[in-house]
Protein backbone atom coordinates (compact mmCIF):
# COMPACT_ATOMS: atom_id res chain seq x y z
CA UNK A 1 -4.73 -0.79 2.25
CA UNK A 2 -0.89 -0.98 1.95
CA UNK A 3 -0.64 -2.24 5.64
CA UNK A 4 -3.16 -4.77 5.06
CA UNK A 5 -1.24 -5.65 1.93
CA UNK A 6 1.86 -5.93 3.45
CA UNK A 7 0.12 -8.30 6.36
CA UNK A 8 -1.30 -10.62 3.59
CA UNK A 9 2.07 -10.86 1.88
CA UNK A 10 3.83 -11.70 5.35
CA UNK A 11 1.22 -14.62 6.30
CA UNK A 12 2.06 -16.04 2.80
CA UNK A 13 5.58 -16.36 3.08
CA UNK A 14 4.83 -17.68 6.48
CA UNK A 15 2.94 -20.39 5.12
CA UNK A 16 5.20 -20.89 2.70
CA UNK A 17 7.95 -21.16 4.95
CA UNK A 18 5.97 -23.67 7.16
CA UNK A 19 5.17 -26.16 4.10
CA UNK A 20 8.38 -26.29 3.18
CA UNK A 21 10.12 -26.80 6.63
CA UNK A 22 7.15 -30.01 6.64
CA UNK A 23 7.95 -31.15 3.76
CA UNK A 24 11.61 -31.50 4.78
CA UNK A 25 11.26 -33.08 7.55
CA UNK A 26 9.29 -35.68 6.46
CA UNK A 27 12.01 -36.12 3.83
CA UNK A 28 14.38 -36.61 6.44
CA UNK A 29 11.99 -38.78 8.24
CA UNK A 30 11.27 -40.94 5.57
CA UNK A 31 15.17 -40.98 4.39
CA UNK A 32 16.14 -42.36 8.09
CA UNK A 33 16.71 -46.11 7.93
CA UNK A 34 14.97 -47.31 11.10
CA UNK A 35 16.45 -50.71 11.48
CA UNK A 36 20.03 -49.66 11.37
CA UNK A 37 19.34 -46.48 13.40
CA UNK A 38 18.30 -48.92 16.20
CA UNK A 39 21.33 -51.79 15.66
CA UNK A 40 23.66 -48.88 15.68
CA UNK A 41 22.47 -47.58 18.81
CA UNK A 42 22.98 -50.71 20.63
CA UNK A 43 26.33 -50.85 19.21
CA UNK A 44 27.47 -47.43 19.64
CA UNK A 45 25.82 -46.89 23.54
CA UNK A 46 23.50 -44.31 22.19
CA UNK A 47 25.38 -42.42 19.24
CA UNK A 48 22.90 -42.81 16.20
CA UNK A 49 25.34 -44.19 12.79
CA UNK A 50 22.97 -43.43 10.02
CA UNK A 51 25.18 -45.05 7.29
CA UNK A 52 25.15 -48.72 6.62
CA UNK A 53 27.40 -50.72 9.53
CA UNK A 54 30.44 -52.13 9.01
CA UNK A 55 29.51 -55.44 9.06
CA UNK A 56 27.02 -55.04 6.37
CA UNK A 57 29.60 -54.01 3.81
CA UNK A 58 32.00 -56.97 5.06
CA UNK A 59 28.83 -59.46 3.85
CA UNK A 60 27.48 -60.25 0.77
CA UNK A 61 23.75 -62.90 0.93
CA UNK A 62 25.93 -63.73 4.37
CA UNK A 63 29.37 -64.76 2.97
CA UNK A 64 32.23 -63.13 3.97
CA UNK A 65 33.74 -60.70 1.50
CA UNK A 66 37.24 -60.06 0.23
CA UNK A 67 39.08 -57.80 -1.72
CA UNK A 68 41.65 -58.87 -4.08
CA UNK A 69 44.69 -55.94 -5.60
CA UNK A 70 43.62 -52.40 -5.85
CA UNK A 71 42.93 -49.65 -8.53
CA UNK A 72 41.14 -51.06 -11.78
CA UNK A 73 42.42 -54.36 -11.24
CA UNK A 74 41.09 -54.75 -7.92
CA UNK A 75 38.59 -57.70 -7.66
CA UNK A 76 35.87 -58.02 -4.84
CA UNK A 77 34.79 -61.50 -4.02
CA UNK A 78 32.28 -63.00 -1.80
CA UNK A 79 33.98 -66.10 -0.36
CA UNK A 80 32.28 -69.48 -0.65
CA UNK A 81 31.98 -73.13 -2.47
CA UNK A 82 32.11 -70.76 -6.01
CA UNK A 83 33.23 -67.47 -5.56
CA UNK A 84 30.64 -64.42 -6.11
CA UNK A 85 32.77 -61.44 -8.01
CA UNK A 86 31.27 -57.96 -6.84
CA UNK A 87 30.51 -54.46 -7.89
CA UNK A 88 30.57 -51.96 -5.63
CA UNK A 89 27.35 -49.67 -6.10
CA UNK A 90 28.10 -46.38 -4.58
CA UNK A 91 25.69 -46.47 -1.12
CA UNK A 92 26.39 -48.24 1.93
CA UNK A 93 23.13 -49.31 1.91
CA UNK A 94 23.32 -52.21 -0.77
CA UNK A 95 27.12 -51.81 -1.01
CA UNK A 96 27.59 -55.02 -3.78
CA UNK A 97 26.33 -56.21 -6.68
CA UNK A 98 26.74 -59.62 -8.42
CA UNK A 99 29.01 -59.01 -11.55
CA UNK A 100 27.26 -62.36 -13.18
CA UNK A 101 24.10 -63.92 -12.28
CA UNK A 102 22.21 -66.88 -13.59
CA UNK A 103 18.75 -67.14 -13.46
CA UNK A 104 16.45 -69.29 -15.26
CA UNK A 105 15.77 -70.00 -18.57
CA UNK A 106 12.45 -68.13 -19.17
CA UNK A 107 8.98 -70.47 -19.08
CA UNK A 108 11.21 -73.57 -17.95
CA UNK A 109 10.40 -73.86 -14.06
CA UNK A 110 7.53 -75.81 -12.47
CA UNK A 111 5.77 -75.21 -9.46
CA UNK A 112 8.89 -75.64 -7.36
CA UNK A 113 11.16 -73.96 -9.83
CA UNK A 114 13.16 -77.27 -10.30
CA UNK A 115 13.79 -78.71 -13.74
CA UNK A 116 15.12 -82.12 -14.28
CA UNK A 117 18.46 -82.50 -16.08
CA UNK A 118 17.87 -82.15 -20.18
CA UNK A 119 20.10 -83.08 -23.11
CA UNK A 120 19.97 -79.56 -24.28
CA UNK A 121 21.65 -79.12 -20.15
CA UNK A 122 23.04 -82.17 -18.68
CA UNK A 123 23.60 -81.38 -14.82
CA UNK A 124 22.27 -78.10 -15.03
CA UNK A 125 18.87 -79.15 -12.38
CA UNK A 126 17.26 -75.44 -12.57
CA UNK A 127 17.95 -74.73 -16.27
CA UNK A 128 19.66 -71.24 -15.30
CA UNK A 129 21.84 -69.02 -17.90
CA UNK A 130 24.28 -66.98 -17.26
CA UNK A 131 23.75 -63.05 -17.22
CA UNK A 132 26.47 -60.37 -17.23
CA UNK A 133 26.00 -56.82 -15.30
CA UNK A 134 26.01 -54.04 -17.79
CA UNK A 135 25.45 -50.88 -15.66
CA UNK A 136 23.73 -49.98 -12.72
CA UNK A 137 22.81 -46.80 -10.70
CA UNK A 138 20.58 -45.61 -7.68
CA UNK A 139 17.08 -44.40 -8.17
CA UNK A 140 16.03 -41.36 -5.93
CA UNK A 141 13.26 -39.58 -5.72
CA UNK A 142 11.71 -36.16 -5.06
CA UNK A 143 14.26 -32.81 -4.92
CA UNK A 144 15.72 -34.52 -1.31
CA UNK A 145 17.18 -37.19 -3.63
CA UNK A 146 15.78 -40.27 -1.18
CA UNK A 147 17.36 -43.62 -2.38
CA UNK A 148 14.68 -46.18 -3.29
CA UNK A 149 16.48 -48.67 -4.47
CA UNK A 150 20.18 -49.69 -6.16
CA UNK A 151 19.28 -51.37 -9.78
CA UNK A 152 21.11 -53.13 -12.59
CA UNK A 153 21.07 -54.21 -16.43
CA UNK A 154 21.79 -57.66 -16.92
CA UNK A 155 22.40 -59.25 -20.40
CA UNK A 156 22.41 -62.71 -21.23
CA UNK A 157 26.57 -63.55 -21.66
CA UNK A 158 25.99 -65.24 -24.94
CA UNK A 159 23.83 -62.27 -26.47
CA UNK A 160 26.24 -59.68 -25.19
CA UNK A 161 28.00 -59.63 -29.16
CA UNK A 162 24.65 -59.18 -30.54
CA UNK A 163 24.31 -55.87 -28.63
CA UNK A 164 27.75 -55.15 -29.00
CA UNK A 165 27.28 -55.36 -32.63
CA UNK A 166 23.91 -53.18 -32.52
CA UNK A 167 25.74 -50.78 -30.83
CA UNK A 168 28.54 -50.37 -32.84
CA UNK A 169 26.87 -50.72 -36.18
CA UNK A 170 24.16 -47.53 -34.98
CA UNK A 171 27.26 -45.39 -35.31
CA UNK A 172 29.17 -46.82 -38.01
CA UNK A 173 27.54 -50.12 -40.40
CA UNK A 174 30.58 -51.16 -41.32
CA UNK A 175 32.85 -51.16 -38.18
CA UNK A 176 33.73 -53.80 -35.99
CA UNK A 177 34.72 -51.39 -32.72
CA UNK A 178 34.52 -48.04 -32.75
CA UNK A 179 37.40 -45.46 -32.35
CA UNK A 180 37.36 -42.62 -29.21
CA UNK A 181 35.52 -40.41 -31.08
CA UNK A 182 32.78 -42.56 -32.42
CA UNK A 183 32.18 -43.75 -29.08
CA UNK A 184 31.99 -40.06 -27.91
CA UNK A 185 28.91 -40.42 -30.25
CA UNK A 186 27.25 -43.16 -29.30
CA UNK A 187 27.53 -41.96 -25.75
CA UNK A 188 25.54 -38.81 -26.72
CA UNK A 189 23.17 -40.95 -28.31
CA UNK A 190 22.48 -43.09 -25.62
CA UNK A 191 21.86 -40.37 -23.21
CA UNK A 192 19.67 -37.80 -26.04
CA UNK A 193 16.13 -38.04 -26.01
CA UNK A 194 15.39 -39.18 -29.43
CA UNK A 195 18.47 -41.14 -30.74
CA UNK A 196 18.21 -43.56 -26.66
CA UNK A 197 15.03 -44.13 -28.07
CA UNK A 198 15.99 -45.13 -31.15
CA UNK A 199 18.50 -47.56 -29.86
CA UNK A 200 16.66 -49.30 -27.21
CA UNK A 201 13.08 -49.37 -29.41
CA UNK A 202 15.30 -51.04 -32.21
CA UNK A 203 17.35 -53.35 -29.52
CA UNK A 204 13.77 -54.51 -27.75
CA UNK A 205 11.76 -54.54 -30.69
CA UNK A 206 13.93 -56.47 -33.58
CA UNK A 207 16.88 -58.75 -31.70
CA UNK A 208 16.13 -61.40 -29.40
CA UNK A 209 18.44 -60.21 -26.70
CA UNK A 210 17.27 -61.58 -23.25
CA UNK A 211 17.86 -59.11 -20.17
CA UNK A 212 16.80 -58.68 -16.86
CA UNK A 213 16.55 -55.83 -14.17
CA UNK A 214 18.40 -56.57 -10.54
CA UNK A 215 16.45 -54.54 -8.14
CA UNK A 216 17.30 -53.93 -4.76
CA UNK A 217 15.69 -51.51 -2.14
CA UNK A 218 17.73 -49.65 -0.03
CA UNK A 219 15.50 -49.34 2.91
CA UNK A 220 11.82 -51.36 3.86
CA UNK A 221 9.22 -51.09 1.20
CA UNK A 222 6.25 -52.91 -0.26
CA UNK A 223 5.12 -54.75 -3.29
CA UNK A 224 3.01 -52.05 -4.06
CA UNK A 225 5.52 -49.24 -3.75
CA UNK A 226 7.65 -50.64 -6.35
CA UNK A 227 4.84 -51.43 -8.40
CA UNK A 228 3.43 -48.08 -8.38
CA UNK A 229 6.77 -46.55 -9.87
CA UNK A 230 6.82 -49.03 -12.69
CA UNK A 231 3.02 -48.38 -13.70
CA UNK A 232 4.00 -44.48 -13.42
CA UNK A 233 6.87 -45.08 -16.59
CA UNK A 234 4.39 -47.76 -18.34
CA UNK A 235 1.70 -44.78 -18.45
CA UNK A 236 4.22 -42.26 -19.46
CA UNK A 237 5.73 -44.72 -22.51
CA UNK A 238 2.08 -44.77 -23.83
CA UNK A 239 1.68 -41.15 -23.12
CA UNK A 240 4.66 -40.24 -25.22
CA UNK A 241 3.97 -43.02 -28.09
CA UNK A 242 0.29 -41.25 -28.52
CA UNK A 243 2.19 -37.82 -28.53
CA UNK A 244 5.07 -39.16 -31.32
CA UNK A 245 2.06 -40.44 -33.41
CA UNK A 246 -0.35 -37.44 -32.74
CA UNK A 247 2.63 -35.56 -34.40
CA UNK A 248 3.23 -37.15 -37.05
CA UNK A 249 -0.14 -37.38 -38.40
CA UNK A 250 -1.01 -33.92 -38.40
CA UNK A 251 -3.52 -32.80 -41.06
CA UNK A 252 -4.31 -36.50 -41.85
CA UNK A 253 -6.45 -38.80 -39.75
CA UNK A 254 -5.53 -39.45 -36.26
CA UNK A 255 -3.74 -43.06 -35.41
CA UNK A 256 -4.38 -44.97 -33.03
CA UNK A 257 -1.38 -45.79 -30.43
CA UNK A 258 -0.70 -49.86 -29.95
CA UNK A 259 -1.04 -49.63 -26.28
CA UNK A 260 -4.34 -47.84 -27.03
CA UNK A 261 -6.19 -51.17 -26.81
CA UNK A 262 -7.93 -53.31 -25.03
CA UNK A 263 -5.57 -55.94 -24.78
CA UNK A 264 -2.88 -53.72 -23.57
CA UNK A 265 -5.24 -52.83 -21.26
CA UNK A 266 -5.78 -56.81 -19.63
CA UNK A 267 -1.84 -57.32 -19.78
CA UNK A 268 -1.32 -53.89 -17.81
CA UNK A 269 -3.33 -55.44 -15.34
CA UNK A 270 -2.37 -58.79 -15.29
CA UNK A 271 1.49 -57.38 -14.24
CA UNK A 272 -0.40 -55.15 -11.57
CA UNK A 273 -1.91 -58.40 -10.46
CA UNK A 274 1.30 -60.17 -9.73
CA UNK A 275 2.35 -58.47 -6.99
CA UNK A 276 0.22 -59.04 -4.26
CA UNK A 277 -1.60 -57.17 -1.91
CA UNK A 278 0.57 -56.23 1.10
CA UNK A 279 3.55 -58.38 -0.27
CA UNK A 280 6.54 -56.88 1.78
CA UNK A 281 9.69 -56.14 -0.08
CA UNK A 282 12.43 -55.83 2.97
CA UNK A 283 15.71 -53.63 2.64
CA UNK A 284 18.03 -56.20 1.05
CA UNK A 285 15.31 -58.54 -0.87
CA UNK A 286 15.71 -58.88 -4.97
CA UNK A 287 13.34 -58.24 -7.56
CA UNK A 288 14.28 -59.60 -11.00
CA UNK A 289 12.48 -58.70 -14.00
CA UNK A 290 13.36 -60.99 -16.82
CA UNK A 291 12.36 -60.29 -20.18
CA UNK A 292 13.13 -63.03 -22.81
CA UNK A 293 13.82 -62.69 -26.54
CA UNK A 294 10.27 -63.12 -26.98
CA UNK A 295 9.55 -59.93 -25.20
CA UNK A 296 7.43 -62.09 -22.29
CA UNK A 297 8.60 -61.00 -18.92
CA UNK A 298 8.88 -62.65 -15.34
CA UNK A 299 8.97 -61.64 -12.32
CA UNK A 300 10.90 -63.04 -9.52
CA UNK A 301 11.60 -62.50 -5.94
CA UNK A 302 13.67 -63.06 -3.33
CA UNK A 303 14.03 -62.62 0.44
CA UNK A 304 17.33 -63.53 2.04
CA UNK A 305 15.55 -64.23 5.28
CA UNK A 306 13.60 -67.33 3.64
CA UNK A 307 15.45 -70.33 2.70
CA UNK A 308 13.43 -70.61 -0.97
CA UNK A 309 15.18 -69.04 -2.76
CA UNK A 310 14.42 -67.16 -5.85
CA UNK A 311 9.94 -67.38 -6.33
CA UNK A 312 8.73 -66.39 -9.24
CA UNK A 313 5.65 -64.38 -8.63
CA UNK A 314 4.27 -64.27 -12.47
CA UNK A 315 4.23 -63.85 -16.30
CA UNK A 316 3.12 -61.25 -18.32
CA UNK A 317 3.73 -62.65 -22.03
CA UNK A 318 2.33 -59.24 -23.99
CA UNK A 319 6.32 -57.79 -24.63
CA UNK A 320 5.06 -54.15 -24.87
CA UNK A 321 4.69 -54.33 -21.00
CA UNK A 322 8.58 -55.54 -20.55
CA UNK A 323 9.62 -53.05 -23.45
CA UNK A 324 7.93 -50.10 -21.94
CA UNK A 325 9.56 -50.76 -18.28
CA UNK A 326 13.04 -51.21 -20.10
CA UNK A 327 12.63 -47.81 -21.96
CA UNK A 328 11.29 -46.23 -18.49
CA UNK A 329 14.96 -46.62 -17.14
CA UNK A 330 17.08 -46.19 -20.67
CA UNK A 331 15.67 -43.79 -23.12
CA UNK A 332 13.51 -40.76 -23.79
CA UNK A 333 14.19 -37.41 -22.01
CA UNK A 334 13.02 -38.33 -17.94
CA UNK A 335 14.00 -41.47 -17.39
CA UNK A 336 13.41 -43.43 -13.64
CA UNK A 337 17.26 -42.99 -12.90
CA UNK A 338 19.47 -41.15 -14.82
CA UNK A 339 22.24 -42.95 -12.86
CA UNK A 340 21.29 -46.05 -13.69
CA UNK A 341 21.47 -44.97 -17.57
CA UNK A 342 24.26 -43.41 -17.03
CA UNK A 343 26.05 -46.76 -15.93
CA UNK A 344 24.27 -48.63 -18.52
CA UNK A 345 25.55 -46.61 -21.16
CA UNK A 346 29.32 -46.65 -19.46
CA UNK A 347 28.99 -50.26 -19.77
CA UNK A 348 27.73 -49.96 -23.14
CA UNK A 349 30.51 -47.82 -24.49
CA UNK A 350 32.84 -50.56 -22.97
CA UNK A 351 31.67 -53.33 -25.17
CA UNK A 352 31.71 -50.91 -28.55
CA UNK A 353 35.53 -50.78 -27.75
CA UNK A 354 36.30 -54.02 -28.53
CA UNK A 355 36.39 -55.88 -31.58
CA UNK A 356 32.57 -57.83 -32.82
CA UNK A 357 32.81 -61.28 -31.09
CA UNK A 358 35.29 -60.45 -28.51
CA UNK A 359 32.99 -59.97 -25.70
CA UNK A 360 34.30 -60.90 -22.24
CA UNK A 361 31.85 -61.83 -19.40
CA UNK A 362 33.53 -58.76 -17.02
CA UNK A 363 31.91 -55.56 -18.68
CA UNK A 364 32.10 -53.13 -16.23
């Protein structure tokens, strides 16, 4: 009995062994960037570079970049008619980020995303505003850590006081910037559980701060893909909003959730619908999610390898859709990237230390 014991254990860890020796080399697999393996073997006469090439990280949407001082003054530009300021992002593999963008005003474009000159913006043909880069971060997934994609917070330039001011006045009403260790605060309280999702529930839900996501995949991927992973945080907002009310009402009659309905329901769907059956989403393209202060959201793409330019795909105008995407990535206790919260609540800490109404376009 002992030997047949001892057998039984044996063949166990041998299985074990096996799984996880599959598993990892499909991680590995999957983490390999076939494109570049292939360029780089042309280049380098058969010696496989797995990191981004050279000449990727001299380009930025194929304009030549340059790098201006060094240390925390140092500037990174991407040479043209107007000059592109950059971030770096930590992975070869989407090396830069825009430090502004401007994208359109929400539920102003046509058909052809042109909008003829207004008085309310004379010369301004595509009605854009300017956004400024709050944070950004890498998301990964499973315990291999495989990047998915490089993503960033964008607020609208002219609403960045209003957050500013929401920020400091969580901590301290009747501040106007807080002091080291009051920022040591809110810096806890952006990254706890409850008080992240505090902020960002009373920053979505009562201000009519317009944002937008910057999302960029680090290797070849799909519509689907990157709508999968947003559905995943949408169910686990709702999940956790039943739980929180479930809670509270204990002993008295159960309440009902707000994204328990129908109509939260049709909206879910309706932003499932938008992206396309077998829509491709290259290494390199841009998603943009834009949420205005109405809470409405867009969705826009763009592939550099088309000459279009930026297409918006659709509109979901329920704003608990937007809201519970935006939470998915900054509060509550598992959020899609911690790096990316991390850097948004760098950022964030960066505006709290100046004065209310002193906010300068270069956050980060």
């Amino acid at each position: 009995m002992d030997k047949r014991a001892h057998h039984v254990r044996r063949m166990r860890f041998a299985g074990v062994g096996l799984l996880l020796s599959v598993a990892g080399l499909a991680g590995v697999l999957y983490n390999l960037d076939l494109d570049e393996l292939e360029k780089s073997g042309k280049q380098r006469k058969g010696v496989h570079q797995l990191d981004a090439s050279s000449e990727s990280n001299e380009k930025f949407q194929g304009r030549s970049i340059h790098v201006i001082g060094a240390g925390e003054d140092k500037r990174i530009v991407a040479e043209g008619e107007q000059e592109i300021e950059l971030v770096e992002t930590g992975t070869s593999s989407v090396p830069y980020f825009p430090r502004v963008l401007h994208l359109p005003s929400s539920g102003s474009r046509d058909a052809d995303g042109i909008t003829p000159n207004t008085a309310a913006n004379p010369g301004n043909v595509r009605n854009e505003e300017e956004y400024s880069l709050v944070g950004l971060g890498i998301r990964t997934v499973s315990i291999f850590s495989i990047q998915v994609y490089v993503l960033g917070f964008y607020v609208r330039t002219t609403d960045l006081s209003t957050l500013q001011a929401e920020l400091i006045h969580h901590i301290n009403s009747a501040a106007s910037t807080l002091v080291p260790g009051e920022k040591n605060e809110l810096k806890e309280h952006l990254t706890d559980p409850t008080k992240s999702t505090e902020i960002w529930e009373h920053i979505l839900r009562d201000t009519n701060i317009k944002s937008a996501w910057r999302v960029v995949p680090t290797r070849n991927t799909d519509f689907a893909h990157l709508r999968d992973g947003w559905i995943t945080g949408i169910k686990k907002g709702t999940q956790a909003a039943s739980a929180a009310l479930k809670a509270k009402s204990q002993g008295t009659a159960p309440v009902e959730s707000e994204y328990e309905t129908e109509e939260f329901g049709d909206s879910v769907k309706k932003f499932k619908d938008i992206f396309t059956a077998g829509g491709r989403a290259p290494k390199g393209s841009t998603v943009m999610l834009l949420r205005n202060g109405a809470g409405a959201l867009d969705v826009l793409f763009h592939e550099p390898s088309k000459t279009k330019g930026m297409e918006k795909l659709g509109t979901v105008t329920d704003p608990r859709v937007g809201r519970l995407i935006w939470m998915g990535y900054l509060a509550g206790k598992n959020v899609s990237s911690e790096a990316a919260r991390q850097g948004v609540a760098n950022g964030c800490l960066a505006l709290s230390a100046r004065p209310v109404g002193s906010v300068e376009t270069r956050v980060i």
